[in-house]
N, C-alpha and C. Protein backbone atom coordinates (compact mmCIF):
# COMPACT_ATOMS: atom_id res chain seq x y z
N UNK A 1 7.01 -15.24 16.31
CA UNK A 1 6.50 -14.49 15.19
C UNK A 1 5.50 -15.37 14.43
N UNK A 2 4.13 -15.09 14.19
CA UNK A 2 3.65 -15.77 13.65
C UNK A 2 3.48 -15.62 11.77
N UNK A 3 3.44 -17.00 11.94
CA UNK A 3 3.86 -17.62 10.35
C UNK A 3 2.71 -17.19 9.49
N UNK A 4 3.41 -16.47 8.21
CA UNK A 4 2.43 -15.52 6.97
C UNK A 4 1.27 -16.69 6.79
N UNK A 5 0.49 -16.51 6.35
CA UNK A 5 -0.53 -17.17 5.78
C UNK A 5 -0.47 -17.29 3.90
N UNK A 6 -0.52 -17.76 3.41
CA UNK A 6 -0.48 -17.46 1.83
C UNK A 6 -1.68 -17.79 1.46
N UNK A 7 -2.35 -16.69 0.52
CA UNK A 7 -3.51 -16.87 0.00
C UNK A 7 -3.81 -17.56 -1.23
N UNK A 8 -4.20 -18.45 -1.22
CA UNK A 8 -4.51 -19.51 -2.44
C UNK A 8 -5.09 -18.53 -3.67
N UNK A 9 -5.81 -17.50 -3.32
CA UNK A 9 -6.79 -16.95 -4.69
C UNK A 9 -5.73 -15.61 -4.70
N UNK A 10 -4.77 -15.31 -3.89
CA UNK A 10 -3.73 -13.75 -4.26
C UNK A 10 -2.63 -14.21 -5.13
N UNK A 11 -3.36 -13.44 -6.39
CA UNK A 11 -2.09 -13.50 -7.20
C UNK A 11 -0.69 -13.24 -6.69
N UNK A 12 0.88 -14.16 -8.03
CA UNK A 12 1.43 -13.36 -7.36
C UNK A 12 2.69 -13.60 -8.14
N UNK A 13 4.04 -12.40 -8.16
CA UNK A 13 4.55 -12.33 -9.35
C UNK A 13 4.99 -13.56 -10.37
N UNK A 14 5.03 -14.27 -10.51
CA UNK A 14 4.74 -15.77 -11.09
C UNK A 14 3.93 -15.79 -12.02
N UNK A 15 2.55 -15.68 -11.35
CA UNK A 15 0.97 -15.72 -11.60
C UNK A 15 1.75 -15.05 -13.26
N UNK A 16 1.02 -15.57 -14.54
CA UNK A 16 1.04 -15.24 -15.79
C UNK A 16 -0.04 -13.79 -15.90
N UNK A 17 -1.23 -13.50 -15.10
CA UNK A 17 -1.68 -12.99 -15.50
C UNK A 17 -1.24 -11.38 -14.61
N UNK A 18 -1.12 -11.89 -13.54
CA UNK A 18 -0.36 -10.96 -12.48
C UNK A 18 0.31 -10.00 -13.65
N UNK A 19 1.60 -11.06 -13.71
CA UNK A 19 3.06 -10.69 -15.02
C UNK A 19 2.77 -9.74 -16.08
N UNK A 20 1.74 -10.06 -16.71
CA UNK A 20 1.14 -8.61 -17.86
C UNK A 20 0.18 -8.16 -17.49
N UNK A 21 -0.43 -7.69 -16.31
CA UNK A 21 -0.93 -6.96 -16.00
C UNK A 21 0.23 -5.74 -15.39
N UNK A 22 1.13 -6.14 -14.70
CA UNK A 22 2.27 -5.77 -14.17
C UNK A 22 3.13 -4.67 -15.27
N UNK A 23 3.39 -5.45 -16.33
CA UNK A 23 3.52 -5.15 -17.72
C UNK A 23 2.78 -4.01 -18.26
N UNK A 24 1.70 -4.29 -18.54
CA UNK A 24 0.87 -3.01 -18.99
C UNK A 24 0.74 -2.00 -17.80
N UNK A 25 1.38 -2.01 -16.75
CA UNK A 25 0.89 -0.70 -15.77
C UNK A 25 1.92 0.02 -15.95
N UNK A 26 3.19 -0.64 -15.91
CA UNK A 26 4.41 0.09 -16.41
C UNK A 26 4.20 1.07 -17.81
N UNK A 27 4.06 -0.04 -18.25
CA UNK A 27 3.94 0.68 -19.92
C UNK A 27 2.82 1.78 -20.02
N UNK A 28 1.85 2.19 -19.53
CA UNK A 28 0.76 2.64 -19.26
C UNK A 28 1.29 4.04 -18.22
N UNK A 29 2.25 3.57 -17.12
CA UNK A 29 3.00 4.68 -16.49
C UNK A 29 3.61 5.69 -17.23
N UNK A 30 4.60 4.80 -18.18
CA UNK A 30 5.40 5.37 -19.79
C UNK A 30 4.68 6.59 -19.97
N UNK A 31 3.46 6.69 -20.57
CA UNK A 31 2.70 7.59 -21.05
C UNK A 31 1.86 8.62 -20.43
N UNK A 32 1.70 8.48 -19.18
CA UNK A 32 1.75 9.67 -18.09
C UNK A 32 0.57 9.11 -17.40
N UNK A 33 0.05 7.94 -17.58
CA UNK A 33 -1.33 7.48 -16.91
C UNK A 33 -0.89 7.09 -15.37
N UNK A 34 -1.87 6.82 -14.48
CA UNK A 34 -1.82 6.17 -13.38
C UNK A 34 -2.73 5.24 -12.69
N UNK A 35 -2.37 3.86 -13.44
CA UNK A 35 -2.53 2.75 -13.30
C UNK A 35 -2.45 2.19 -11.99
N UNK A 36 -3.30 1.73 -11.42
CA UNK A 36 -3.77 1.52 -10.29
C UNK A 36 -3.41 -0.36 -10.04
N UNK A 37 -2.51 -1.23 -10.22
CA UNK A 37 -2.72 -2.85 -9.97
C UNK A 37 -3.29 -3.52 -8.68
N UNK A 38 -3.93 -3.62 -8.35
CA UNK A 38 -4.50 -4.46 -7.10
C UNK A 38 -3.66 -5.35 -6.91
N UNK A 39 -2.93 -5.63 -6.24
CA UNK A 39 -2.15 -6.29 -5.88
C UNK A 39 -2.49 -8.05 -5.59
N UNK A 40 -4.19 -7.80 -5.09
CA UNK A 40 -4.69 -8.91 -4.31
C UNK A 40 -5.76 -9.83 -5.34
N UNK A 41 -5.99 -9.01 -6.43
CA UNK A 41 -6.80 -9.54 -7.95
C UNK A 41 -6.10 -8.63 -9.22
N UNK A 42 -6.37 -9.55 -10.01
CA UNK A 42 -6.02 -9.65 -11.23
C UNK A 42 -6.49 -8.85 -12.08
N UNK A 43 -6.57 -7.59 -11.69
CA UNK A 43 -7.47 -6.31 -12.07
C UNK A 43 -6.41 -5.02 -12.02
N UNK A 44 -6.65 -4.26 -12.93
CA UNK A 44 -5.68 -2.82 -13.02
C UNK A 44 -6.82 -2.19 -13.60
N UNK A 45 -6.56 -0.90 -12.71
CA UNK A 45 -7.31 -0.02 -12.86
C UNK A 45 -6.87 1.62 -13.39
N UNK A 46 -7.36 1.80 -14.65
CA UNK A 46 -6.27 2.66 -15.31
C UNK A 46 -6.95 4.11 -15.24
N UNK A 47 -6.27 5.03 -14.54
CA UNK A 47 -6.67 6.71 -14.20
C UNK A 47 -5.67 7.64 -15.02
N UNK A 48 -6.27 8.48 -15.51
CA UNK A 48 -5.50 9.59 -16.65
C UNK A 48 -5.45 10.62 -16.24
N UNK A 49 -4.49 11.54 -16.24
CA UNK A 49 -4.56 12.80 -15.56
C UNK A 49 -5.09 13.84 -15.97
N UNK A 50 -6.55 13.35 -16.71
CA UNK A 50 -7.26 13.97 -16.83
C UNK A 50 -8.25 13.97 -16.38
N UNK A 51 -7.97 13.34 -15.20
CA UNK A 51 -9.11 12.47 -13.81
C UNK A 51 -10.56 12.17 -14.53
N UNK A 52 -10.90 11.56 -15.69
CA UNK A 52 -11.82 10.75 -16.05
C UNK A 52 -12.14 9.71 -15.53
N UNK A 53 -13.37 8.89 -15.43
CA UNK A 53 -13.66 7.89 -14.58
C UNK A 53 -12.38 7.03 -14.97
N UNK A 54 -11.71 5.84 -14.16
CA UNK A 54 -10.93 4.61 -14.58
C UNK A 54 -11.61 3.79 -15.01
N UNK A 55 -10.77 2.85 -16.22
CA UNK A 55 -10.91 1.77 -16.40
C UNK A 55 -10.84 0.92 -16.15
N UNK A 56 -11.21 -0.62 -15.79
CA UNK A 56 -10.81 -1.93 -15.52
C UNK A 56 -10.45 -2.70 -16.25
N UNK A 57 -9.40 -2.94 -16.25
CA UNK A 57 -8.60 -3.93 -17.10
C UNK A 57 -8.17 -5.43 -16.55
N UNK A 58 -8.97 -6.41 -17.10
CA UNK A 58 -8.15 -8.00 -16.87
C UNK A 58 -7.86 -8.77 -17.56
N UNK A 59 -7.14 -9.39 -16.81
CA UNK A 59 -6.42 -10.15 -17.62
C UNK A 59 -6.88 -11.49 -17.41
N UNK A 60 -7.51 -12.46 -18.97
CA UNK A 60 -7.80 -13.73 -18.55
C UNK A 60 -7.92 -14.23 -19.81
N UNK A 61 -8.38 -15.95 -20.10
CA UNK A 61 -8.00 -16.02 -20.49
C UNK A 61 -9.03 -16.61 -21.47
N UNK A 62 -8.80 -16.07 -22.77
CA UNK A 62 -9.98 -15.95 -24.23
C UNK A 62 -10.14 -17.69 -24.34
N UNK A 63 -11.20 -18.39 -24.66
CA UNK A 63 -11.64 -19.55 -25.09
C UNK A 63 -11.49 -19.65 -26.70
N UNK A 64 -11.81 -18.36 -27.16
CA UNK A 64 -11.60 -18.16 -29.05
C UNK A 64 -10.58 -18.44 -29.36
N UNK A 65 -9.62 -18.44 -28.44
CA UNK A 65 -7.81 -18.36 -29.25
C UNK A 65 -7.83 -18.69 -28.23
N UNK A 66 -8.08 -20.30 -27.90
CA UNK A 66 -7.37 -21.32 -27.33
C UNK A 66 -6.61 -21.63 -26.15
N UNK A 67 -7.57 -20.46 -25.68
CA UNK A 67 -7.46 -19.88 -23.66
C UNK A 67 -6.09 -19.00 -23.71
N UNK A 68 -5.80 -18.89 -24.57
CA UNK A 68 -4.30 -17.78 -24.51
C UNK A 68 -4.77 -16.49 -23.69
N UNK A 69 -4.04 -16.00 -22.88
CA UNK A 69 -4.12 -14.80 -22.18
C UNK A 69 -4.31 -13.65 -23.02
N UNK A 70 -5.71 -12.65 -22.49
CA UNK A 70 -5.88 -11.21 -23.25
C UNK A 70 -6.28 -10.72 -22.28
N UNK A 71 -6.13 -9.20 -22.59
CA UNK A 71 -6.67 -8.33 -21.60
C UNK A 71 -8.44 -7.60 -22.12
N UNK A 72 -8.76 -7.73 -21.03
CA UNK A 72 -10.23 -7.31 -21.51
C UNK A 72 -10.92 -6.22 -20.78
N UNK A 73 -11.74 -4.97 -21.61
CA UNK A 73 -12.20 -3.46 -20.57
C UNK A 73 -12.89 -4.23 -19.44
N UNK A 74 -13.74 -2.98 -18.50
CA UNK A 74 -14.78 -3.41 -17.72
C UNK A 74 -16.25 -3.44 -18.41
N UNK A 75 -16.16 -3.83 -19.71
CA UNK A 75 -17.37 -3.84 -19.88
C UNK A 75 -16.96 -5.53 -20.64
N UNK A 76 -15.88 -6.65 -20.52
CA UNK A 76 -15.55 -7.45 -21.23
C UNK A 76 -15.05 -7.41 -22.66
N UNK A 77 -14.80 -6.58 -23.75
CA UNK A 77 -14.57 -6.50 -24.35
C UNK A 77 -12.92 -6.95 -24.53
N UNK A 78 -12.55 -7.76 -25.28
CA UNK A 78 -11.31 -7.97 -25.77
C UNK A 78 -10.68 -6.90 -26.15
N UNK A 79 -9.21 -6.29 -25.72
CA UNK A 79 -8.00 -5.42 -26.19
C UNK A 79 -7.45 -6.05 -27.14
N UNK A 80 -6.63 -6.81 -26.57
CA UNK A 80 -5.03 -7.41 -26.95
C UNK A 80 -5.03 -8.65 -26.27
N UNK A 81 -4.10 -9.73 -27.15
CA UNK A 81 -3.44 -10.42 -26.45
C UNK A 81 -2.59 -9.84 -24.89
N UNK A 82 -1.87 -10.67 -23.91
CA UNK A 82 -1.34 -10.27 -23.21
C UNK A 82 -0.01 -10.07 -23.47
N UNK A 83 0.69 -11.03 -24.67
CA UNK A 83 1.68 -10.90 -24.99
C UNK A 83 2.01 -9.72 -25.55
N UNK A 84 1.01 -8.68 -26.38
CA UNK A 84 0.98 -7.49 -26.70
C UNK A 84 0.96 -6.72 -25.83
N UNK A 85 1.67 -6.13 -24.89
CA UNK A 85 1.78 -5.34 -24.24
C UNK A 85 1.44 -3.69 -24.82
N UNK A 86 2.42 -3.40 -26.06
CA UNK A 86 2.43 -1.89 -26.70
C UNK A 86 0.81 -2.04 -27.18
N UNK A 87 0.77 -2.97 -27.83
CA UNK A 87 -0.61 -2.75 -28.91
C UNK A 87 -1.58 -2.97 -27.63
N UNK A 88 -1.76 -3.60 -26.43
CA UNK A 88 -2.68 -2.98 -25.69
C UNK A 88 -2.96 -1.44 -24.91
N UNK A 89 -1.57 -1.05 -25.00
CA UNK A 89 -1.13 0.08 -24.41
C UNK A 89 -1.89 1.30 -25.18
N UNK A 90 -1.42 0.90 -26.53
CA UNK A 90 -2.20 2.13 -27.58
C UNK A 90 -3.97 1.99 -27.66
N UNK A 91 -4.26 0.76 -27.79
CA UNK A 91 -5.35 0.30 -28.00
C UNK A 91 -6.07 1.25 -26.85
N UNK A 92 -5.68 0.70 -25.47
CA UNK A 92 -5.98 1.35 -24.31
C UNK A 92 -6.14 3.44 -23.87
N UNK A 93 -4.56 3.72 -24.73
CA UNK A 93 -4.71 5.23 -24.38
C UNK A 93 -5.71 5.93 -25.87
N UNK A 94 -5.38 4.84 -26.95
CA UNK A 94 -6.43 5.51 -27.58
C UNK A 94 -7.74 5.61 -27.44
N UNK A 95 -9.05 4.55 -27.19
CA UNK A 95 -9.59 4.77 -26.65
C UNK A 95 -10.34 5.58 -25.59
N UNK A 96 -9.42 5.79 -24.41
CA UNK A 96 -9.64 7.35 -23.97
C UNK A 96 -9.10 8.25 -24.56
N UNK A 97 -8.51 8.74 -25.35
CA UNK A 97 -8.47 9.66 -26.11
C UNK A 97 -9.83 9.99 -26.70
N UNK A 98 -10.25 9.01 -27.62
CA UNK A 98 -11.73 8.83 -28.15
C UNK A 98 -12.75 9.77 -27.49
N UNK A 99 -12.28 9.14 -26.11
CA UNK A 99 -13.66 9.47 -24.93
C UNK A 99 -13.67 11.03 -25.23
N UNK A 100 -12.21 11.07 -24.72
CA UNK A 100 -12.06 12.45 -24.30
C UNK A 100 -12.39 13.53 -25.72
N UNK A 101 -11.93 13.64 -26.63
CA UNK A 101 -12.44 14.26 -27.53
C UNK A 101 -14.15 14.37 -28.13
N UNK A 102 -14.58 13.79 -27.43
CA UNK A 102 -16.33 13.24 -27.60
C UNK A 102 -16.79 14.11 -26.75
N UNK A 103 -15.71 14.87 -25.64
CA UNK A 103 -16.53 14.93 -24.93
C UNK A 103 -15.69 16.82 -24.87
N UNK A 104 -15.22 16.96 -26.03
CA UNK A 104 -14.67 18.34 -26.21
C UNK A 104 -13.50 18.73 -25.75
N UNK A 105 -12.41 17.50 -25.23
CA UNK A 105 -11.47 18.15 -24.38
C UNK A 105 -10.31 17.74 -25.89
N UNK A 106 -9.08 18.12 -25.72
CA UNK A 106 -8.15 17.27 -26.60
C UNK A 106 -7.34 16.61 -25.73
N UNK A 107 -6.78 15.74 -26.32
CA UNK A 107 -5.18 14.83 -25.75
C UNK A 107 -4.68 14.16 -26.74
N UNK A 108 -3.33 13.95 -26.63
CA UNK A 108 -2.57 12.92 -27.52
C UNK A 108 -2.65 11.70 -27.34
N UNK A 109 -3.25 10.81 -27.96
CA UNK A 109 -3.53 9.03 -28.17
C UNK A 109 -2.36 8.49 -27.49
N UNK A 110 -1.18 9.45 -27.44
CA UNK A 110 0.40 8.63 -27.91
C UNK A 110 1.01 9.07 -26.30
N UNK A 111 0.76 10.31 -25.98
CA UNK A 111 1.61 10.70 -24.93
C UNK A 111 0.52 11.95 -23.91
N UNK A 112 0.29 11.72 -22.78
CA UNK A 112 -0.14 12.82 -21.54
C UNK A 112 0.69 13.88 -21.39
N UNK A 113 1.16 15.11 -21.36
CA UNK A 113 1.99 15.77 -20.98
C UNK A 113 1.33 16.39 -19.64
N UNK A 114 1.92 16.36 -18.59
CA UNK A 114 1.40 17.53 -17.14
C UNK A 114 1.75 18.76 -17.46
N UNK A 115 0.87 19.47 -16.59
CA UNK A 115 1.41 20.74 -16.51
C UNK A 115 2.78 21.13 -15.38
């Protein structure tokens, strides 16, 4: 049987940033989204069932506050710390909420309901 290879650059549950990214997909599940984690980078990709484009979410780590781990959109913008899990969570569904009402539809900031 030949022997796994381990990838030096694949995150992996350990990995700190892996860990709350992991974190926020759950929590992000909570609320009816479907959070996408790449398993192989340090990237989550967050889809609403309101099939709006996804977001990219990573996790790395801010130089302003002393390289501490935050999560940041795909356009770089700072969320949250990583240790904030909820307050990225809201930060995150509110935001599309934002979108979505901009753009005439409604939803709750707080909770997705399906049909």
């Amino acid at each position: 049987m030949p022997e796994q290879q381990k990838h030096e650059d694949r995150p992996d549950a350990t990995d700190p940033q892996y860990a709350a990214l992991a974190a926020l997909t759950a929590s992000l599940q909570g609320r009816g989204y479907e959070p996408v984690h790449d398993k192989d980078t340090a990237v989550l990709n967050v889809v609403d069932p309101v099939d709006h484009p996804a977001d990219t979410i990573t996790c790395q780590p801010r130089a302003v506050d002393g390289g501490l781990l935050w999560f940041f959109n795909g356009a770089g913008t700072p969320i949250a710390p990583a240790s904030h899990i909820v307050e990225a969570t809201v930060l995150i569904v509110a935001d599309r909420d934002k979108r979505t009402e901009q753009q005439g539809e409604s939803a709750d900031a707080l909770h997705v309901t399906r049909p």
